[in-house]
N, C-alpha and C. Protein backbone atom coordinates (compact mmCIF):
# COMPACT_ATOMS: atom_id res chain seq x y z
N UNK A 1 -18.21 7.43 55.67
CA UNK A 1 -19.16 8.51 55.54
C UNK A 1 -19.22 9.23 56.89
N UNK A 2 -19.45 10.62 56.37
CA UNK A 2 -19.47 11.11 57.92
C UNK A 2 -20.68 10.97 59.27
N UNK A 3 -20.54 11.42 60.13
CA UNK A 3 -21.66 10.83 61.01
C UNK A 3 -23.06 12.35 60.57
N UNK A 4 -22.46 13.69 60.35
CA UNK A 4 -23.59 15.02 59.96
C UNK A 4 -23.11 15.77 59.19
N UNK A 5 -23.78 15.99 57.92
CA UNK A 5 -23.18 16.43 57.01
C UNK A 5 -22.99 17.83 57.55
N UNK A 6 -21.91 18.60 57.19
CA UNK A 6 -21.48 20.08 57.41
C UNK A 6 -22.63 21.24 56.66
N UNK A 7 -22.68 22.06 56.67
CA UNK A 7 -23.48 23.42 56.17
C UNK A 7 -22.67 23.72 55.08
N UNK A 8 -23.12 23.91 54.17
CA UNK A 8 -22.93 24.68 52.86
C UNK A 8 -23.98 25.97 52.59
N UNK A 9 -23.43 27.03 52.19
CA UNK A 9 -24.40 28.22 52.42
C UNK A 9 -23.86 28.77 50.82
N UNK A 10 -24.96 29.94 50.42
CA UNK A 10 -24.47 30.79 49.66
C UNK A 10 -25.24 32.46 49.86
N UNK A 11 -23.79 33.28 49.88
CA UNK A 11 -24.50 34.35 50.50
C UNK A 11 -23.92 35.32 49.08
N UNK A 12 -24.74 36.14 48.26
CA UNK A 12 -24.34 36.83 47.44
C UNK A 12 -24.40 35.80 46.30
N UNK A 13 -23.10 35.77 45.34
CA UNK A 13 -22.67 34.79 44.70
C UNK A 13 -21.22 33.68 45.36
N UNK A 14 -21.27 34.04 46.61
CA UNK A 14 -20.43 33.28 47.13
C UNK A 14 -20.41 32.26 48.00
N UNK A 15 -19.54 31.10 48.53
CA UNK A 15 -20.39 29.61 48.55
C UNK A 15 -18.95 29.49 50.40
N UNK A 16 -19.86 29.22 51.38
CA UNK A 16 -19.19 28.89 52.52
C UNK A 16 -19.35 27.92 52.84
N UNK A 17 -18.95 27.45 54.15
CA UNK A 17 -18.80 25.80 54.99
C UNK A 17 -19.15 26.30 56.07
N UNK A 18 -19.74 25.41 57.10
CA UNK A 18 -18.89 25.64 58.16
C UNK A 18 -17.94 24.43 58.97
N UNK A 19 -17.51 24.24 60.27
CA UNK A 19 -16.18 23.89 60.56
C UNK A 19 -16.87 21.76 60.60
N UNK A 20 -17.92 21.99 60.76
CA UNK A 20 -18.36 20.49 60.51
C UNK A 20 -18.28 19.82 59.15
N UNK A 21 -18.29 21.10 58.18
CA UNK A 21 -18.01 20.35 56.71
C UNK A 21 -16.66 20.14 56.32
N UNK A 22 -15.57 20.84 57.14
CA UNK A 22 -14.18 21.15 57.25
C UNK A 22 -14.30 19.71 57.70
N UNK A 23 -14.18 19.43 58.90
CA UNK A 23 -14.14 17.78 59.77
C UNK A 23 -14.47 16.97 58.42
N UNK A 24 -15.67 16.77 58.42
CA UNK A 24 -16.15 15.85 57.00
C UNK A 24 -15.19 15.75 55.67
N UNK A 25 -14.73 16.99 55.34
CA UNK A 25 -14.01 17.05 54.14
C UNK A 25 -12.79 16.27 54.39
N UNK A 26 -12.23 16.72 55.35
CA UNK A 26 -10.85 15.57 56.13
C UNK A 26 -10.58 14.24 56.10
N UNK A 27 -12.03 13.93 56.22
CA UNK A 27 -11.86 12.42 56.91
C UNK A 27 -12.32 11.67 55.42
N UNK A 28 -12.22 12.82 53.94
CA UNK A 28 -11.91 11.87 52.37
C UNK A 28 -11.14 12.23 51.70
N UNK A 29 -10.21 13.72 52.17
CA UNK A 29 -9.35 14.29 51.32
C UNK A 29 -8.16 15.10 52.08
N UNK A 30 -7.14 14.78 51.67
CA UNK A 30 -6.14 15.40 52.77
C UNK A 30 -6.13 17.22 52.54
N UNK A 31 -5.99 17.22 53.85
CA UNK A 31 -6.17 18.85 54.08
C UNK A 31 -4.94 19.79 54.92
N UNK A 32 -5.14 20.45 54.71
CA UNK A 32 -3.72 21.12 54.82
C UNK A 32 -3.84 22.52 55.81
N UNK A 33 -3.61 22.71 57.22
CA UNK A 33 -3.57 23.52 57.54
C UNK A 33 -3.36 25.22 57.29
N UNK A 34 -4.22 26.40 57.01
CA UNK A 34 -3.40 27.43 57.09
C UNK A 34 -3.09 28.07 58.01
N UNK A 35 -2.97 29.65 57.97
CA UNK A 35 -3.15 30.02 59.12
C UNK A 35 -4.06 31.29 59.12
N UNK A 36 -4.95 31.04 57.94
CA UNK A 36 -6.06 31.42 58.54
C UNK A 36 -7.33 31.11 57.54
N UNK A 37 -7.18 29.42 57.91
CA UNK A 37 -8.29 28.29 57.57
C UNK A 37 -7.71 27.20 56.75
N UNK A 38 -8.23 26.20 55.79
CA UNK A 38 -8.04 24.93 55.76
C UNK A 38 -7.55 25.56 53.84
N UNK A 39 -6.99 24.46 53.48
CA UNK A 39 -6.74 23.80 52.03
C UNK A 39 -7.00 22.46 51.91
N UNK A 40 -8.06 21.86 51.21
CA UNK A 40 -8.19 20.66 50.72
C UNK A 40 -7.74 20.31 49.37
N UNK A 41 -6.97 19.48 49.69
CA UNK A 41 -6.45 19.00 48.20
C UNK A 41 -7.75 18.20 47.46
N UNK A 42 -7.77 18.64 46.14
CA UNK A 42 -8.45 17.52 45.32
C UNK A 42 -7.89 17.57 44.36
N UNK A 43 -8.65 16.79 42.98
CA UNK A 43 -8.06 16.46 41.44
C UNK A 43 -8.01 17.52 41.32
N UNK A 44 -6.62 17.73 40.62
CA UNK A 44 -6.03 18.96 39.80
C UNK A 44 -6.10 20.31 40.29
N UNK A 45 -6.02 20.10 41.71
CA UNK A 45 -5.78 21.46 42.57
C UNK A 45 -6.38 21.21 44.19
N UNK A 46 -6.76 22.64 44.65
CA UNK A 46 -7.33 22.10 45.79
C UNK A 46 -8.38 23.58 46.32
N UNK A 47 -9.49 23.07 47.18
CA UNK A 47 -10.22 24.09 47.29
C UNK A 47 -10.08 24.95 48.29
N UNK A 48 -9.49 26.19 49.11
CA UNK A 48 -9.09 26.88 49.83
C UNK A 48 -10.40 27.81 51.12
N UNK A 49 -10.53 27.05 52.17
CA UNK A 49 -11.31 27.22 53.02
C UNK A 49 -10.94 28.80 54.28
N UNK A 50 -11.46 29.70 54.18
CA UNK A 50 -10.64 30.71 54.15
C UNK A 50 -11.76 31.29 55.39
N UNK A 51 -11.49 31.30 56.89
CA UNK A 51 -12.04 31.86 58.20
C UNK A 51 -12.74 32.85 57.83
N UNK A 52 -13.94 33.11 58.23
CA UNK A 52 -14.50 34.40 58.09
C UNK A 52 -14.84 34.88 59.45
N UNK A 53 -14.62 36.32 59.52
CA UNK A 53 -14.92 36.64 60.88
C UNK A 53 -15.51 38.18 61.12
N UNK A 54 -16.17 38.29 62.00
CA UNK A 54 -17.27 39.71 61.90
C UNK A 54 -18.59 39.60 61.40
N UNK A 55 -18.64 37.86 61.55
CA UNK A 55 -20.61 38.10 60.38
C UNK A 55 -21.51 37.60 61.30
N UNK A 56 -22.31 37.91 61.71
CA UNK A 56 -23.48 37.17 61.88
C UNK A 56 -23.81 35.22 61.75
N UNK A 57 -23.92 34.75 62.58
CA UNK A 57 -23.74 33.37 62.64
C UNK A 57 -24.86 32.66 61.69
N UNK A 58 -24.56 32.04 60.65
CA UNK A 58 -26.16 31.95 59.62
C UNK A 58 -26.64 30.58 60.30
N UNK A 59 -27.45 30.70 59.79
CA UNK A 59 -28.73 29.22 60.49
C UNK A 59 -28.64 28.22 60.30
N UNK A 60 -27.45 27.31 61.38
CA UNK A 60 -27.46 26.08 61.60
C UNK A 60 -26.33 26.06 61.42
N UNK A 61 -25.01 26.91 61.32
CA UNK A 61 -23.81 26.67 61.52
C UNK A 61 -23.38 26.11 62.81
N UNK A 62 -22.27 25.34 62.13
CA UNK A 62 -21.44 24.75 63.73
C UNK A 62 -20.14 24.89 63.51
N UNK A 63 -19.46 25.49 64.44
CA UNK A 63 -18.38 26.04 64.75
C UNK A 63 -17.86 27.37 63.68
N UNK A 64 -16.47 27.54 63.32
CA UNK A 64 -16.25 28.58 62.10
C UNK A 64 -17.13 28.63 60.92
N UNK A 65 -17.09 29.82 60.41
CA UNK A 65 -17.14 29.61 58.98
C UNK A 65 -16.32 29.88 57.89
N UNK A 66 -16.07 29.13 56.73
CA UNK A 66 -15.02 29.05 56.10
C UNK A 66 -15.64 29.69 54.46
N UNK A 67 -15.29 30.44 54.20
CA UNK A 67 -15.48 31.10 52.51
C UNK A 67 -14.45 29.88 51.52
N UNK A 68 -15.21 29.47 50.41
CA UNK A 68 -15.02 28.35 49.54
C UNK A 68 -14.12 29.56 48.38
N UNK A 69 -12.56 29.18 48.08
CA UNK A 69 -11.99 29.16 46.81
C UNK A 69 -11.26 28.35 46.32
N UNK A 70 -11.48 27.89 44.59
CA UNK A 70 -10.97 26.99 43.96
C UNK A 70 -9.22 27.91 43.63
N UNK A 71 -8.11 26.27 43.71
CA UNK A 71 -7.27 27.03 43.16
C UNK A 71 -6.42 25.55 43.17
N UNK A 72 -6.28 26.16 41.49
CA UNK A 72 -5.40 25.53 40.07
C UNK A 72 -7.15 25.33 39.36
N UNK A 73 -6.93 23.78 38.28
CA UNK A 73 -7.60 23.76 37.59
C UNK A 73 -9.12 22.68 37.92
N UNK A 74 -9.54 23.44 39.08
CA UNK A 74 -10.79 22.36 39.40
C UNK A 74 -12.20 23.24 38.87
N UNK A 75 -13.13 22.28 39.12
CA UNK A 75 -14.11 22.80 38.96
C UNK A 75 -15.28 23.08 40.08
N UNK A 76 -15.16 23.83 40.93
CA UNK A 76 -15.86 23.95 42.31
C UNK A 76 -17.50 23.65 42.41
N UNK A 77 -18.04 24.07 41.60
CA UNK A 77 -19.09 23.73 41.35
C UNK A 77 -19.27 21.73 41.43
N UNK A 78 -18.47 21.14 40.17
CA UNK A 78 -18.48 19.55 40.38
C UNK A 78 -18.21 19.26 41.99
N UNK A 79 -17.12 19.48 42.54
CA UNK A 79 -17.00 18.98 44.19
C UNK A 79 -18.12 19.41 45.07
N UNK A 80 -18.13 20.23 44.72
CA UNK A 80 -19.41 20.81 45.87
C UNK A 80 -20.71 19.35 45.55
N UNK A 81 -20.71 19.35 44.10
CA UNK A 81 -22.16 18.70 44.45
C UNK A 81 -21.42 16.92 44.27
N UNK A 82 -20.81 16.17 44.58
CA UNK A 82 -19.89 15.42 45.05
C UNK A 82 -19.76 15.24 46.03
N UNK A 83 -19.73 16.09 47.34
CA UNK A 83 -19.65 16.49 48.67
C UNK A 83 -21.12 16.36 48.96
N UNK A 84 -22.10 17.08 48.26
CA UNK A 84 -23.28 16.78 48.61
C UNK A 84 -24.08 15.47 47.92
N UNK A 85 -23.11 14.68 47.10
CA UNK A 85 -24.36 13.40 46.83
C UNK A 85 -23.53 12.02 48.06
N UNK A 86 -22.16 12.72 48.89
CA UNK A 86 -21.28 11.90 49.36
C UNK A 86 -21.70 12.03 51.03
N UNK A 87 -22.77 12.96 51.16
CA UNK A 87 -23.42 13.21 52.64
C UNK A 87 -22.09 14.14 53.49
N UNK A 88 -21.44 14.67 52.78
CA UNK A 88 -20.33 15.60 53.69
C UNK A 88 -20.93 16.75 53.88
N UNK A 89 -21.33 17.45 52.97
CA UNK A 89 -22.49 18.52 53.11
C UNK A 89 -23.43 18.38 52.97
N UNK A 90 -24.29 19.30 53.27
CA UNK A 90 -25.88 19.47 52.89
C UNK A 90 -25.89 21.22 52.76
N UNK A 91 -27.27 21.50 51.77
CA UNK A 91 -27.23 22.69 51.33
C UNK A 91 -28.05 23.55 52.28
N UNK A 92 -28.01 24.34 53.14
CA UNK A 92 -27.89 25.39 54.40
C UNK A 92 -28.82 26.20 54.38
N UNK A 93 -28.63 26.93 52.98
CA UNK A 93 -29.32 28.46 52.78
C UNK A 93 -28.54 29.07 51.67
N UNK A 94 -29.78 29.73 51.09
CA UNK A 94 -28.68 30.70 49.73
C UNK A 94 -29.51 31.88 50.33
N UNK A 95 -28.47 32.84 50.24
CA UNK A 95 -29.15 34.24 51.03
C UNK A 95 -28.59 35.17 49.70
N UNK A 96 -29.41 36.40 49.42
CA UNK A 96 -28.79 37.40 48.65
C UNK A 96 -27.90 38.22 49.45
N UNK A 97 -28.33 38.35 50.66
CA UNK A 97 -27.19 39.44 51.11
C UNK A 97 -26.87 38.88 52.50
N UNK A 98 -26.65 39.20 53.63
CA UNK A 98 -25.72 38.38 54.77
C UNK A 98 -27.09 38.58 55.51
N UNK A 99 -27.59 37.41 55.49
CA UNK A 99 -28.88 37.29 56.93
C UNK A 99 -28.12 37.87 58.35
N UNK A 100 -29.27 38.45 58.78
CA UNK A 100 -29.10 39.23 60.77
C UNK A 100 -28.01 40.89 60.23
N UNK A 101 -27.73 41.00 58.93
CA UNK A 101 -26.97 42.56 58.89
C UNK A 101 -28.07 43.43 57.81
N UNK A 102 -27.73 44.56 57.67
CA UNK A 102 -28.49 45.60 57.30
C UNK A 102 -28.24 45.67 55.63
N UNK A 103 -28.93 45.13 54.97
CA UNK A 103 -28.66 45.04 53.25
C UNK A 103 -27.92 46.16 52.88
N UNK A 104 -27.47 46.10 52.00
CA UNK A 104 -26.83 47.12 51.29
C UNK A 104 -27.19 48.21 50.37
N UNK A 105 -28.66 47.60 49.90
CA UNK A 105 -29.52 48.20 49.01
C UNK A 105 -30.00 49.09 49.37
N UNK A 106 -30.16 49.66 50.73
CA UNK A 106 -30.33 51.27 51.31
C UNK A 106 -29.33 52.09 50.65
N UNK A 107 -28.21 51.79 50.49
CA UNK A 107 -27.27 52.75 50.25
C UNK A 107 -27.43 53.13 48.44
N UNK A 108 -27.54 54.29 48.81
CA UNK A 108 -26.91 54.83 46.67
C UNK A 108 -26.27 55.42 46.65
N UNK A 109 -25.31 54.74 47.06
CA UNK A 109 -23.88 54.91 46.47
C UNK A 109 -23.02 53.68 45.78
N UNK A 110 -22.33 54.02 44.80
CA UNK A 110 -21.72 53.21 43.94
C UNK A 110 -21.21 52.06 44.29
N UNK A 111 -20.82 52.14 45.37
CA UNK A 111 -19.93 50.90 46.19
C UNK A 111 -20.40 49.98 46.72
N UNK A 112 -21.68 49.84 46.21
CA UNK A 112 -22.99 48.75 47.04
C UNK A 112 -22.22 47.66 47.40
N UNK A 113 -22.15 46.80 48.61
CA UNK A 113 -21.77 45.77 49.15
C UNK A 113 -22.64 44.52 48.87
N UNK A 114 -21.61 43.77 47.78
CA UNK A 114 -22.70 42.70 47.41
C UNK A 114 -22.80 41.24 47.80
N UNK A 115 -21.52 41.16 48.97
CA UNK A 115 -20.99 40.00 49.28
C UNK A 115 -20.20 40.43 50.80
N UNK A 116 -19.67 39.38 51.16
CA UNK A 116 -18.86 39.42 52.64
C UNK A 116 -17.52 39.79 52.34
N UNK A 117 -17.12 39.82 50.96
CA UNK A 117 -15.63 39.37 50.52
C UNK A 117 -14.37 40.90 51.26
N UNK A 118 -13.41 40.48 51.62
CA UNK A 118 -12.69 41.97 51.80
C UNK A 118 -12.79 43.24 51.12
N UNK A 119 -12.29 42.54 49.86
CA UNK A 119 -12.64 43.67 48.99
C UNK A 119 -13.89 44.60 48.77
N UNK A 120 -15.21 44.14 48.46
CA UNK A 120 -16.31 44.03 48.53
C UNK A 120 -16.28 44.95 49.80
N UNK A 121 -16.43 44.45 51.15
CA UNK A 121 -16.35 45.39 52.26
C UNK A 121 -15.62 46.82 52.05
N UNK A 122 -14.27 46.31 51.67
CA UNK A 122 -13.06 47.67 51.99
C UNK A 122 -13.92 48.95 51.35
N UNK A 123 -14.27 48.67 49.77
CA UNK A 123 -15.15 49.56 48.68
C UNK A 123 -16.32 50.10 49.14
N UNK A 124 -16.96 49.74 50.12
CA UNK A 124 -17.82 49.87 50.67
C UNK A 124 -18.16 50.64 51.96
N UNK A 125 -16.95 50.79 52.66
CA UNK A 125 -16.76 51.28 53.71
C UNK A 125 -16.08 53.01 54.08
N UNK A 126 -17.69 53.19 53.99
CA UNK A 126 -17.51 54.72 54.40
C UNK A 126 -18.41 55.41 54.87
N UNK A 127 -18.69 56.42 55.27
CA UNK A 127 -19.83 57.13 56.37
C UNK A 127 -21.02 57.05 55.10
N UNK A 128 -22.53 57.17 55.40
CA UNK A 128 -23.52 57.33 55.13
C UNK A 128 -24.07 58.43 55.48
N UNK A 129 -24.87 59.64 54.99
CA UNK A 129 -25.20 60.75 54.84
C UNK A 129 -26.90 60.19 55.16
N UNK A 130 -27.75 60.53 57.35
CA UNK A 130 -29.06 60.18 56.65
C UNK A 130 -30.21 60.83 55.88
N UNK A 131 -30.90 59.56 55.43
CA UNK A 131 -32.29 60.32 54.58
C UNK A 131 -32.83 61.26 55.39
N UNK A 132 -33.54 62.43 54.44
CA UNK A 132 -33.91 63.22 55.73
C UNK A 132 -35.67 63.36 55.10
């Protein structure tokens, strides 16, 4: 068991780590370097730990933070709470929009930013006209 469980967060509908839950995850499931963040193998696939960078540091992270995707046939939801009855994680914060940045919900325009994700950003990214 690990010695502190890692941060598990959810910001939007999307579910992060940070680099202490990475350590933890290691030391029960082999993990696989990328090059830009981790792959943990588990049953019937593996969950893809993916660097995030440009955000605001959320409350009580230690070291990176890593954006959670499943890939082949797992069920992310089951590991996650597996991880948390196994003391590798603990649950952090669920935020609707990215704590310490400026919501998105000012803007009306179509492209509302509802998450950290690239995409999500790219759609999102364009000058603002102010209220007057």
């Amino acid at each position: 068991m690990a010695g502190q469980p890692g941060a598990l967060y959810r910001v939007g509908g999307r579910r992060y780590v940070d680099s202490q839950a990475v350590y933890n995850l290691a030391s029960s499931h082999d993990v696989v370097q990328l090059p830009n963040g981790w792959r943990v193998l588990v049953r019937g696939g593996s969950v893809r730990c993916a660097v995030v960078q440009g955000r605001p540091e959320l409350p009580g992270q230690r070291g990176e933070l890593y954006e959670l995707s499943g890939e082949g046939d797992i069920n992310l939801k089951d590991h996650r709470a597996a991880w948390v009855s196994r003391s590798l994680v603990r649950a952090a914060g669920r935020f609707e929009s990215w704590p310490g940045e400026q919501a998105a919900a000012s803007c009306a325009c179509a492209a509302k930013a509802s998450c950290a994700c690239g995409p999500c950003r790219a759609r999102h990214d364009h000058e603002h006209e102010e209220a007057s």
